[in-house]
C-alpha atoms as a PDB file:
ATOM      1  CA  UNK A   1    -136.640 260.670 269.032  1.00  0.00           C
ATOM      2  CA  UNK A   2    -135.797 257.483 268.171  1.00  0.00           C
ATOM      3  CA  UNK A   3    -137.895 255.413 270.853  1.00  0.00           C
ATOM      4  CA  UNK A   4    -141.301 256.850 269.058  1.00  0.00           C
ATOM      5  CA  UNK A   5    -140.749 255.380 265.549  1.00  0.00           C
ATOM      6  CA  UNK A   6    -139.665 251.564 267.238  1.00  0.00           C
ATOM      7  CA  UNK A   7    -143.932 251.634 266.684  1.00  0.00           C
ATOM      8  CA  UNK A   8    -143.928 253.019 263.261  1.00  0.00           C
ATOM      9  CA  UNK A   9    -140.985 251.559 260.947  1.00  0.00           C
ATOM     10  CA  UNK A  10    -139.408 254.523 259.059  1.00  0.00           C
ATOM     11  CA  UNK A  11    -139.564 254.115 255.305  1.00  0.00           C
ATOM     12  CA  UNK A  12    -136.324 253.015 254.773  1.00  0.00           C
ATOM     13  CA  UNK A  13    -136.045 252.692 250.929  1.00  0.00           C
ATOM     14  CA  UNK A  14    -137.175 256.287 249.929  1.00  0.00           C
ATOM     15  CA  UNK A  15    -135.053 257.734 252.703  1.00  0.00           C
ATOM     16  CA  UNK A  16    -131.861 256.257 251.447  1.00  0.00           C
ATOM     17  CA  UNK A  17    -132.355 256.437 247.788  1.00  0.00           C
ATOM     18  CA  UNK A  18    -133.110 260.084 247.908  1.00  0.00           C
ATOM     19  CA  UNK A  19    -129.896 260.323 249.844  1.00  0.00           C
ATOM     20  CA  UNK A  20    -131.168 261.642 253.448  1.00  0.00           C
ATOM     21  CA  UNK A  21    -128.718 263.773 255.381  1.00  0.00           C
ATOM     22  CA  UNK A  22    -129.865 262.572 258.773  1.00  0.00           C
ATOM     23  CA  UNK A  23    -130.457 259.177 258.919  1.00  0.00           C
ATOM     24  CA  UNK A  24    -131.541 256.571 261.837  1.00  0.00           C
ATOM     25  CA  UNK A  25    -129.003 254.261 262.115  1.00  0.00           C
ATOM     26  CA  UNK A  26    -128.519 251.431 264.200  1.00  0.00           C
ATOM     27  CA  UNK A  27    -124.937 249.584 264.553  1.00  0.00           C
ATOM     28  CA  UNK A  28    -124.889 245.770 266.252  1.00  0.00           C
ATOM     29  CA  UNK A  29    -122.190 245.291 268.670  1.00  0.00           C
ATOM     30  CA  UNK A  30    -120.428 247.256 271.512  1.00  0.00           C
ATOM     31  CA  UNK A  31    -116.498 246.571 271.211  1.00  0.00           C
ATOM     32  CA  UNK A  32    -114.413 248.547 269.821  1.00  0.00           C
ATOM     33  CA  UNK A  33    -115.457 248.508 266.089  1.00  0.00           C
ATOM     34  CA  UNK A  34    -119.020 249.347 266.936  1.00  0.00           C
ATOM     35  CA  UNK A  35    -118.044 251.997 269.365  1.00  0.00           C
ATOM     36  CA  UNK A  36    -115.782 253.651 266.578  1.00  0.00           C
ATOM     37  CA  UNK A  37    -118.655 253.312 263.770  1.00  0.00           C
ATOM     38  CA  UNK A  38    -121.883 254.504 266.040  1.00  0.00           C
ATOM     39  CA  UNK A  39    -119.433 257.983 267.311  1.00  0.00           C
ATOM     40  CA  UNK A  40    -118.402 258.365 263.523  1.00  0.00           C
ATOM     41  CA  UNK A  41    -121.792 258.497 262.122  1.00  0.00           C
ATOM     42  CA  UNK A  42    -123.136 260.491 264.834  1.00  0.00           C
ATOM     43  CA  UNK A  43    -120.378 263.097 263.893  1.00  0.00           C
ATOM     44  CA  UNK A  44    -122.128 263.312 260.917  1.00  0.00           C
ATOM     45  CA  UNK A  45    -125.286 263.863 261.962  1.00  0.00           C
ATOM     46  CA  UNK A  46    -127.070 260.568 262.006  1.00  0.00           C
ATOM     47  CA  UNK A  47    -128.851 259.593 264.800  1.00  0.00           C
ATOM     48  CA  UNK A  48    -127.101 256.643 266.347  1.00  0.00           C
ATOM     49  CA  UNK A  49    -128.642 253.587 268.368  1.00  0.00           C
ATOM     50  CA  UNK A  50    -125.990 250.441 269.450  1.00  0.00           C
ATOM     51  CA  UNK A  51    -127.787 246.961 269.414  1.00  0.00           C
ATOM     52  CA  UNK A  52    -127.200 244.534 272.609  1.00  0.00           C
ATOM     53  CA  UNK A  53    -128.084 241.160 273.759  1.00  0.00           C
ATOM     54  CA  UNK A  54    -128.754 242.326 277.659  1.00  0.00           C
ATOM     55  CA  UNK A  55    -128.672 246.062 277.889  1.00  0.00           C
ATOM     56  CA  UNK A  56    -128.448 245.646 282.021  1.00  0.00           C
ATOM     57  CA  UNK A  57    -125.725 243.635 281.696  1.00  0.00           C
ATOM     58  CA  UNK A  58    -123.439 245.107 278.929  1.00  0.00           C
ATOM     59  CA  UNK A  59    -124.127 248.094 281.315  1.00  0.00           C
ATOM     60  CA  UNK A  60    -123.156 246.659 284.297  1.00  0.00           C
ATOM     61  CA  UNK A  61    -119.519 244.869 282.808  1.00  0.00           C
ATOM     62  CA  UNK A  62    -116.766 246.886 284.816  1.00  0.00           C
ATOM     63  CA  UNK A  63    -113.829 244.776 283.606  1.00  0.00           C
ATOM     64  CA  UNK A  64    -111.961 245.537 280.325  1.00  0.00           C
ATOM     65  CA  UNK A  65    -113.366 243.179 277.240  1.00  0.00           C
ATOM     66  CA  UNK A  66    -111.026 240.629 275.886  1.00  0.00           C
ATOM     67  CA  UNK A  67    -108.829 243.171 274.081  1.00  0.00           C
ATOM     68  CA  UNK A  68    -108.222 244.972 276.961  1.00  0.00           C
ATOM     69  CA  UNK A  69    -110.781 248.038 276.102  1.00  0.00           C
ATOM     70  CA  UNK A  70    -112.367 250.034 278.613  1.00  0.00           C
ATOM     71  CA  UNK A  71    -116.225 248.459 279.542  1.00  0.00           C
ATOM     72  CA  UNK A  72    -119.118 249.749 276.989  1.00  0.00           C
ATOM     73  CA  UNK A  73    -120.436 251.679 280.070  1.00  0.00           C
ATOM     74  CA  UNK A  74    -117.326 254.016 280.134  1.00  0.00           C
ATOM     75  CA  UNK A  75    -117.439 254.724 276.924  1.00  0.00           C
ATOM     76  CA  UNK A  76    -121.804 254.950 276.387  1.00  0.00           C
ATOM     77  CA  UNK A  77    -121.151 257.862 279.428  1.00  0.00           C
ATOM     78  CA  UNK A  78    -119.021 259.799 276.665  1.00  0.00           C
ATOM     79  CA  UNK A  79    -121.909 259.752 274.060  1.00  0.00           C
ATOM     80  CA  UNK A  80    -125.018 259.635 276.349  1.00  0.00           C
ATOM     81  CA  UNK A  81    -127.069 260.511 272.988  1.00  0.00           C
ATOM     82  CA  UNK A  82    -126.390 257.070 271.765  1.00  0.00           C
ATOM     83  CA  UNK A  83    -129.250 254.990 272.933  1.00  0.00           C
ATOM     84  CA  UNK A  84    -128.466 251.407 273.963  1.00  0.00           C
ATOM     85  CA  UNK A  85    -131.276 248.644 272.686  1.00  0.00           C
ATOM     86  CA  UNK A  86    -131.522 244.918 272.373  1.00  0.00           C
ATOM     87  CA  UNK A  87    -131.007 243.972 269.134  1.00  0.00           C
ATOM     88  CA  UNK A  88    -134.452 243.284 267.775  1.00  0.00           C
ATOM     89  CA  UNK A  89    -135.798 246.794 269.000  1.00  0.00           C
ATOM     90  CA  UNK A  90    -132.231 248.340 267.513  1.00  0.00           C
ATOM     91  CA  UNK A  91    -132.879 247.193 263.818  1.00  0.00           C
ATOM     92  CA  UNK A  92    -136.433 247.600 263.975  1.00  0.00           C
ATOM     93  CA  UNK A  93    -135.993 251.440 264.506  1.00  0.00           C
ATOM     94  CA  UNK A  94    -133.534 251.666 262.204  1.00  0.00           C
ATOM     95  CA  UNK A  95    -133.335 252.826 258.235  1.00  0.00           C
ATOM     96  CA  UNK A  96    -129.403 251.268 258.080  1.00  0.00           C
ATOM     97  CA  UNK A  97    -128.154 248.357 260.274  1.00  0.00           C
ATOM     98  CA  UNK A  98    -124.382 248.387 260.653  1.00  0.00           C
ATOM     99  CA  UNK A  99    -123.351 245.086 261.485  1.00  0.00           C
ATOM    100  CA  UNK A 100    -120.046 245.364 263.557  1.00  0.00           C
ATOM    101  CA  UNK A 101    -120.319 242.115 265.183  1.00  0.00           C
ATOM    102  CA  UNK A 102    -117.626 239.092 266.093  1.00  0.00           C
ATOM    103  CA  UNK A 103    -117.907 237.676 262.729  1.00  0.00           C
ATOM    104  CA  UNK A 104    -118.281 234.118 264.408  1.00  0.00           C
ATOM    105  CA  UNK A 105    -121.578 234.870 265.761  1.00  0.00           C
ATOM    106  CA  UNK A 106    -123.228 237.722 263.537  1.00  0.00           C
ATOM    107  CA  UNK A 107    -125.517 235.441 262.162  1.00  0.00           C
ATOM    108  CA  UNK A 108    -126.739 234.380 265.080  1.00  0.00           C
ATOM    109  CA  UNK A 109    -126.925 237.887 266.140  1.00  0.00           C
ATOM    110  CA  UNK A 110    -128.257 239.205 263.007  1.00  0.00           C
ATOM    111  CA  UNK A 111    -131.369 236.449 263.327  1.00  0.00           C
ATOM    112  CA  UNK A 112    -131.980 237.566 267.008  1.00  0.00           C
ATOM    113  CA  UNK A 113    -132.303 241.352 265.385  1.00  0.00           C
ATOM    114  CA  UNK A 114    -135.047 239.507 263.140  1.00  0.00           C
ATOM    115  CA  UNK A 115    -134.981 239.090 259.393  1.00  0.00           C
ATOM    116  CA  UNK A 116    -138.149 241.838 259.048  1.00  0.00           C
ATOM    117  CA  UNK A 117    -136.573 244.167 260.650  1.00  0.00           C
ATOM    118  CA  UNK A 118    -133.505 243.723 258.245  1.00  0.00           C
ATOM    119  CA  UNK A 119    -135.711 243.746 254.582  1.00  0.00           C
ATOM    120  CA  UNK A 120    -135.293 246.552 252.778  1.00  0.00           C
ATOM    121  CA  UNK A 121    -133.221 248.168 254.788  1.00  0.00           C
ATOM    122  CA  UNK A 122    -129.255 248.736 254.209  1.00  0.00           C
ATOM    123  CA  UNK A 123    -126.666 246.550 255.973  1.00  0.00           C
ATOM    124  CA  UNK A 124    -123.555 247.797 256.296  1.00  0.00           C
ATOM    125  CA  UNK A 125    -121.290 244.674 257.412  1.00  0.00           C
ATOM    126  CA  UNK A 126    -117.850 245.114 258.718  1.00  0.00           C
ATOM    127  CA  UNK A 127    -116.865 241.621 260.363  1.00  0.00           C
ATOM    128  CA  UNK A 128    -114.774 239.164 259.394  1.00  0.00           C
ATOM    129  CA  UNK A 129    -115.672 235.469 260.046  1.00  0.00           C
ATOM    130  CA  UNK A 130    -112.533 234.763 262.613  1.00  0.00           C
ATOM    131  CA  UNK A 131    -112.047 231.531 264.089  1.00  0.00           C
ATOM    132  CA  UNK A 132    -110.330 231.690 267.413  1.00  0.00           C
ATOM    133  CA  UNK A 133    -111.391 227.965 268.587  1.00  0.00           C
ATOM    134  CA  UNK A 134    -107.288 227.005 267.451  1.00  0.00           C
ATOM    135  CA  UNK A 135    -106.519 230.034 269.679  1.00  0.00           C
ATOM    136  CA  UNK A 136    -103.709 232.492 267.546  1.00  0.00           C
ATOM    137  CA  UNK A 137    -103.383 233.651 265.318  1.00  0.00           C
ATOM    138  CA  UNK A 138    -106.895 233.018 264.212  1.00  0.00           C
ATOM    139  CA  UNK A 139    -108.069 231.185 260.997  1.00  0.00           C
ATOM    140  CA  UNK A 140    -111.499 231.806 258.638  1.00  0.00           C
ATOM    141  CA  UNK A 141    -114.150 229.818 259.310  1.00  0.00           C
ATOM    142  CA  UNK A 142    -115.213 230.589 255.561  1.00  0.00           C
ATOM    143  CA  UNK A 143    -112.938 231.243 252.592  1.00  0.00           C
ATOM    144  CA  UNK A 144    -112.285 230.938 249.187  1.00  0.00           C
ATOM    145  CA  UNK A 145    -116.235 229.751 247.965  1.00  0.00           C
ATOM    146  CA  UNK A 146    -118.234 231.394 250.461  1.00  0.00           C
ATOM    147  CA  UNK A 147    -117.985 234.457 252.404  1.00  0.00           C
ATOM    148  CA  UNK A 148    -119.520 236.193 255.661  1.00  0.00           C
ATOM    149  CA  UNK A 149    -121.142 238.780 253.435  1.00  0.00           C
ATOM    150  CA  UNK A 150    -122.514 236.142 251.018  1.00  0.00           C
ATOM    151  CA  UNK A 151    -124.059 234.236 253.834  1.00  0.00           C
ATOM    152  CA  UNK A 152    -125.291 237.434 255.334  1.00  0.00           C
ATOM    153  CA  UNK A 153    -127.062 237.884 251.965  1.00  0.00           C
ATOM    154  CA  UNK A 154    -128.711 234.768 251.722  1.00  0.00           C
ATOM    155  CA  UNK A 155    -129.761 234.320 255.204  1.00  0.00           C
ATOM    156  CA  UNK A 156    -131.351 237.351 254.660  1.00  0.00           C
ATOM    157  CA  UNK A 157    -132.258 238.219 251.188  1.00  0.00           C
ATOM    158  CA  UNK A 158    -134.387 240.986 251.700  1.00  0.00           C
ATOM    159  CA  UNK A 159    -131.531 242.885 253.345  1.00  0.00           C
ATOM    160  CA  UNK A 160    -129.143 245.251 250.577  1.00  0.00           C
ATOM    161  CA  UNK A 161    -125.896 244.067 252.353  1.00  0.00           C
ATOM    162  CA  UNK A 162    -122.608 245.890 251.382  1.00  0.00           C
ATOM    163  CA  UNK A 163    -119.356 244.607 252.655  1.00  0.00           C
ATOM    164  CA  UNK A 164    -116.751 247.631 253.658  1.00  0.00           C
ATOM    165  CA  UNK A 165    -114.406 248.515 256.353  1.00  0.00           C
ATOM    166  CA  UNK A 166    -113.645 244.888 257.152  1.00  0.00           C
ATOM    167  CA  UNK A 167    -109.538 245.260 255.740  1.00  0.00           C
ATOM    168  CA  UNK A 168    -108.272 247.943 258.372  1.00  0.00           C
ATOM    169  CA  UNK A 169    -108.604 248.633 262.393  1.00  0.00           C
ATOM    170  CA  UNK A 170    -111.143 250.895 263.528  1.00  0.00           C
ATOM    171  CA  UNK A 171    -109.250 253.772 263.936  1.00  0.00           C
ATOM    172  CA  UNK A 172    -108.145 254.319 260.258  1.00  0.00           C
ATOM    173  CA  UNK A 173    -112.150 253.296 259.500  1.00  0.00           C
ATOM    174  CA  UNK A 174    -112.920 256.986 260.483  1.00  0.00           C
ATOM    175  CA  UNK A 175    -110.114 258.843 259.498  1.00  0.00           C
ATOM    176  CA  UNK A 176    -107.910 257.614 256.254  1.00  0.00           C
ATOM    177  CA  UNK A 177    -106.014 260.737 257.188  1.00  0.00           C
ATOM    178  CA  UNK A 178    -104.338 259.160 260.332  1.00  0.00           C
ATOM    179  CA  UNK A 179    -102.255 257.294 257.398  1.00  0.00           C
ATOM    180  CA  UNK A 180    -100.030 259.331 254.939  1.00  0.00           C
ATOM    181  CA  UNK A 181    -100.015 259.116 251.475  1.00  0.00           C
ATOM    182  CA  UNK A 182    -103.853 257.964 250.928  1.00  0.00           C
ATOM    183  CA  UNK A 183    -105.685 254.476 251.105  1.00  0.00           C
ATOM    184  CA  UNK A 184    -108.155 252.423 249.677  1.00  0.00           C
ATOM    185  CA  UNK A 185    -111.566 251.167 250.962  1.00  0.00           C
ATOM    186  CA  UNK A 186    -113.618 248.665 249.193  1.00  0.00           C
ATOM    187  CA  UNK A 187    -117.141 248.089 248.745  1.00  0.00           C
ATOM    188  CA  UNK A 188    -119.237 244.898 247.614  1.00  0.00           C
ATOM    189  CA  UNK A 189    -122.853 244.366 247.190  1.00  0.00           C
ATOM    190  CA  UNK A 190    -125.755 243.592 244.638  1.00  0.00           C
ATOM    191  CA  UNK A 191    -128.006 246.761 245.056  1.00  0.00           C
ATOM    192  CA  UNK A 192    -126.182 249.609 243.622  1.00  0.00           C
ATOM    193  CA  UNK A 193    -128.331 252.531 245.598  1.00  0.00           C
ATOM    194  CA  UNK A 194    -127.623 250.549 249.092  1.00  0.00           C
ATOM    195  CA  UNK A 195    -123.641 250.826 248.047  1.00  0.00           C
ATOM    196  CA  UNK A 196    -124.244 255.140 247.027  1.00  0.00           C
ATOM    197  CA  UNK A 197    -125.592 255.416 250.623  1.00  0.00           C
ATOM    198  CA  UNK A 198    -122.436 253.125 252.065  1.00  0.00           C
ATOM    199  CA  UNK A 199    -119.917 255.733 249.727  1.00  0.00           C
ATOM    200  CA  UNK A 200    -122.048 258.413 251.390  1.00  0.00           C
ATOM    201  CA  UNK A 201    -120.665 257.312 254.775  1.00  0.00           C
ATOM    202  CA  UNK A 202    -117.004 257.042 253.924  1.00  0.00           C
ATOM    203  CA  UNK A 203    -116.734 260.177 252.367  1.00  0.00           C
ATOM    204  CA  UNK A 204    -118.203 261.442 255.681  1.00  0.00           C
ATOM    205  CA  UNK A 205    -115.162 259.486 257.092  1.00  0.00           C
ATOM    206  CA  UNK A 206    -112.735 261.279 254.866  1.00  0.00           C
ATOM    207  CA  UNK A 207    -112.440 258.586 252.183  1.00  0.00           C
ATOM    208  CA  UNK A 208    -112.279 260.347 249.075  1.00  0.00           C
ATOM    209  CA  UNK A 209    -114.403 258.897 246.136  1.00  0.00           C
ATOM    210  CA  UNK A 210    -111.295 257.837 243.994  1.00  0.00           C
ATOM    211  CA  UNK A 211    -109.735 255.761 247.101  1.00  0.00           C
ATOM    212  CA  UNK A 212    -112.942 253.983 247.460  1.00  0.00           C
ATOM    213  CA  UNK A 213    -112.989 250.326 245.124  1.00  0.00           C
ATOM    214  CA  UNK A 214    -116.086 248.676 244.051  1.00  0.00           C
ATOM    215  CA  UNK A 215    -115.442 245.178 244.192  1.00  0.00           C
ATOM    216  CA  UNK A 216    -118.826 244.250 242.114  1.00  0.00           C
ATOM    217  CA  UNK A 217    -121.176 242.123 243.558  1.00  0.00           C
ATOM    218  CA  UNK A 218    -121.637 240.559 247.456  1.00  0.00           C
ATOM    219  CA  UNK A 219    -119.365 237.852 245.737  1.00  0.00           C
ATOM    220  CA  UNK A 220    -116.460 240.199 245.872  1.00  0.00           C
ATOM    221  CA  UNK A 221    -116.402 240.104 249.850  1.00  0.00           C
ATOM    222  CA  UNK A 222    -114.408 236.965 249.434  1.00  0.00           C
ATOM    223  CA  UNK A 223    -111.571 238.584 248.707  1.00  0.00           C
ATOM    224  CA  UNK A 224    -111.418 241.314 251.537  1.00  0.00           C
ATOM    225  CA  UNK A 225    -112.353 238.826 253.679  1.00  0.00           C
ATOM    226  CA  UNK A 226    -109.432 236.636 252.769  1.00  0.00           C
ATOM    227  CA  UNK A 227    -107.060 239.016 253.163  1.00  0.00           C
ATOM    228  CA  UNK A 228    -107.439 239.584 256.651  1.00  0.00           C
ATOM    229  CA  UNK A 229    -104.628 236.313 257.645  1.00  0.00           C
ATOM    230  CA  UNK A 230    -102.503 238.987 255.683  1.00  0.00           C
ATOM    231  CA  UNK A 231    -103.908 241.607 257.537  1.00  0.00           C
ATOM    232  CA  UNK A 232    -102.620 239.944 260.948  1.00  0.00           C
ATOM    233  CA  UNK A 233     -99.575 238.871 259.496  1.00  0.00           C
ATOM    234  CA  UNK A 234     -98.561 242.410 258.785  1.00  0.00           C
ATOM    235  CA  UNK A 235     -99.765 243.634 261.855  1.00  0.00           C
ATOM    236  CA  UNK A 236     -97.247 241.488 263.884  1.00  0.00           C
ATOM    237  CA  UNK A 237     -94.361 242.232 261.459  1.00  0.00           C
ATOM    238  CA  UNK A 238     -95.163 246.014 261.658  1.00  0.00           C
ATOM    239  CA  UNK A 239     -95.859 246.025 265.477  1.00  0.00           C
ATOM    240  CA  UNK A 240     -98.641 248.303 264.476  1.00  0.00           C
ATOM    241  CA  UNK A 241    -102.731 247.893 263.336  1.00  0.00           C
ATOM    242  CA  UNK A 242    -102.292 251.504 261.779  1.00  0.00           C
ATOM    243  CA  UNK A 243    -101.614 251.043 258.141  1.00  0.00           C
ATOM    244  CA  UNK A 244    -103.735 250.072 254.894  1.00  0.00           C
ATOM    245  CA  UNK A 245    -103.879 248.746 251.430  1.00  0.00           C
ATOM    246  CA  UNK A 246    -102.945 251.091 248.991  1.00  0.00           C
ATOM    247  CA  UNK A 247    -103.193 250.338 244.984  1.00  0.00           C
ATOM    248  CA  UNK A 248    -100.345 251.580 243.398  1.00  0.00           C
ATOM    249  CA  UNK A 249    -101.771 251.687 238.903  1.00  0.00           C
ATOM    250  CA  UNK A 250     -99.669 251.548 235.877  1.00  0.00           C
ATOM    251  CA  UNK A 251     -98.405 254.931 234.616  1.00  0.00           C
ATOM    252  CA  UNK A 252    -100.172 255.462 231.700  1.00  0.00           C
ATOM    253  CA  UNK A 253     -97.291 255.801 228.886  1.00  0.00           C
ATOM    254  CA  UNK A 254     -98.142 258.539 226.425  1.00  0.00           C
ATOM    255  CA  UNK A 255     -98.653 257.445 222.674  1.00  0.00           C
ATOM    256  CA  UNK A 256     -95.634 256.631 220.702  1.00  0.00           C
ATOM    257  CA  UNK A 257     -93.467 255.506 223.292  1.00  0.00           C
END
């Protein structure tokens, strides 16, 4: 269980580079995107913790969050195997930390998890750094020469962060198939093993290994991250947050012609 390994840290490095089935994961944040995420990986097996600020109180909301969804208790009586922790004792019994958090505050969050109990370990971030304070739609509050995931990275170098997920809503995060016709998912970060065990977790999703884009380096989260004014742009035009990017190649033209 995991409440008996918060006292004994779980190896993360071997366990994801020899590609572990079952793995402890942890994800930060309890709307919607976190919600999706921790149910997704515990369909595949993982064992699934959420990280909180106040665990009584995030239990005790009765009122719909700011998007309208149903409280975290509702939903945390659906999967009652999904342990609730504050967010230091979340990442610290964790091999992967999924960091699903309001972009705006996920460092703060990510420094009240605690920097050891990030090293080493894989951190799969999803958030976009949204700025609301202009009310909508919202703008980045970093673009163009810095990004979330680089910050992320350098706050916390020890961490293998891996940006992915962040360009679509969370339903078509755990099931590409809800779209027709196929769609891409991107992935940037600077350890190579921490991005096989992040491509483990799509194709658990459904992604399919040719739909998934490796953007390189942390550096390339820039770009995903930039898209997402697109992103909202299209979502208002299309009434809809169900639809993706899909890359449409070249033919390749057969020689001689």
């Amino acid at each position: 269980m995991r409440q008996s390994r918060l006292a004994e840290p779980p190896d993360s490095q071997s366990r994801w580079a020899k590609g572990m089935d079952d793995m402890d994961i942890t994800v930060l944040g309890t709307g919607v995107v976190g919600r999706t995420l921790a149910a997704g990986l515990a369909e595949q097996g993982h064992s699934l913790s959420v990280g909180t600020r106040d665990v009584a109180a995030t239990l005790a909301r009765t009122e719909p969050d700011g998007m309208g969804n149903p409280p975290f208790r509702q939903w945390h009586d659906d999967h009652t195997d999904i342990e609730l922790l504050r967010f230091a004792d979340a990442a610290a019994g964790a091999e992967v930390v999924v960091n699903a958090t309001a972009g705006g505050a996920s460092l703060q969050i990510l420094e009240a998890a605690g920097s050891g109990n990030l090293a080493g370990k894989v951190l799969m971030d999803v958030a976009n750094a949204l700025d609301f304070s202009l009310g909508m739609p919202p703008t980045l509050s970093v673009a163009n020469t810095d990004s979330l995931g680089e910050q992320i990275q350098r706050t916390h170098p020890l961490a293998k962060v891996v940006k992915t997920l962040n360009t679509m809503t969370a339903a078509v995060m755990v099931n590409p198939a809800r779209l027709e016709g196929g769609s891409e998912v991107f992935v940037a970060g600077d350890d190579a093993e921490a991005k096989d065990t992040v491509r483990s977790f799509l194709r658990g999703f459904g992604w399919p290994d040719a739909n998934i884009v490796d953007l390189g380096g942390i550096r390339g989260s820039r770009g995903s991250e930039m898209y997402l004014p697109l992103w909202l742009s299209l979502m208002g035009a299309l009434g809809t947050a169900e639809f993706n990017i899909k890359l449409m190649r070249a033919r390749r033209h057969e020689s001689g012609h």
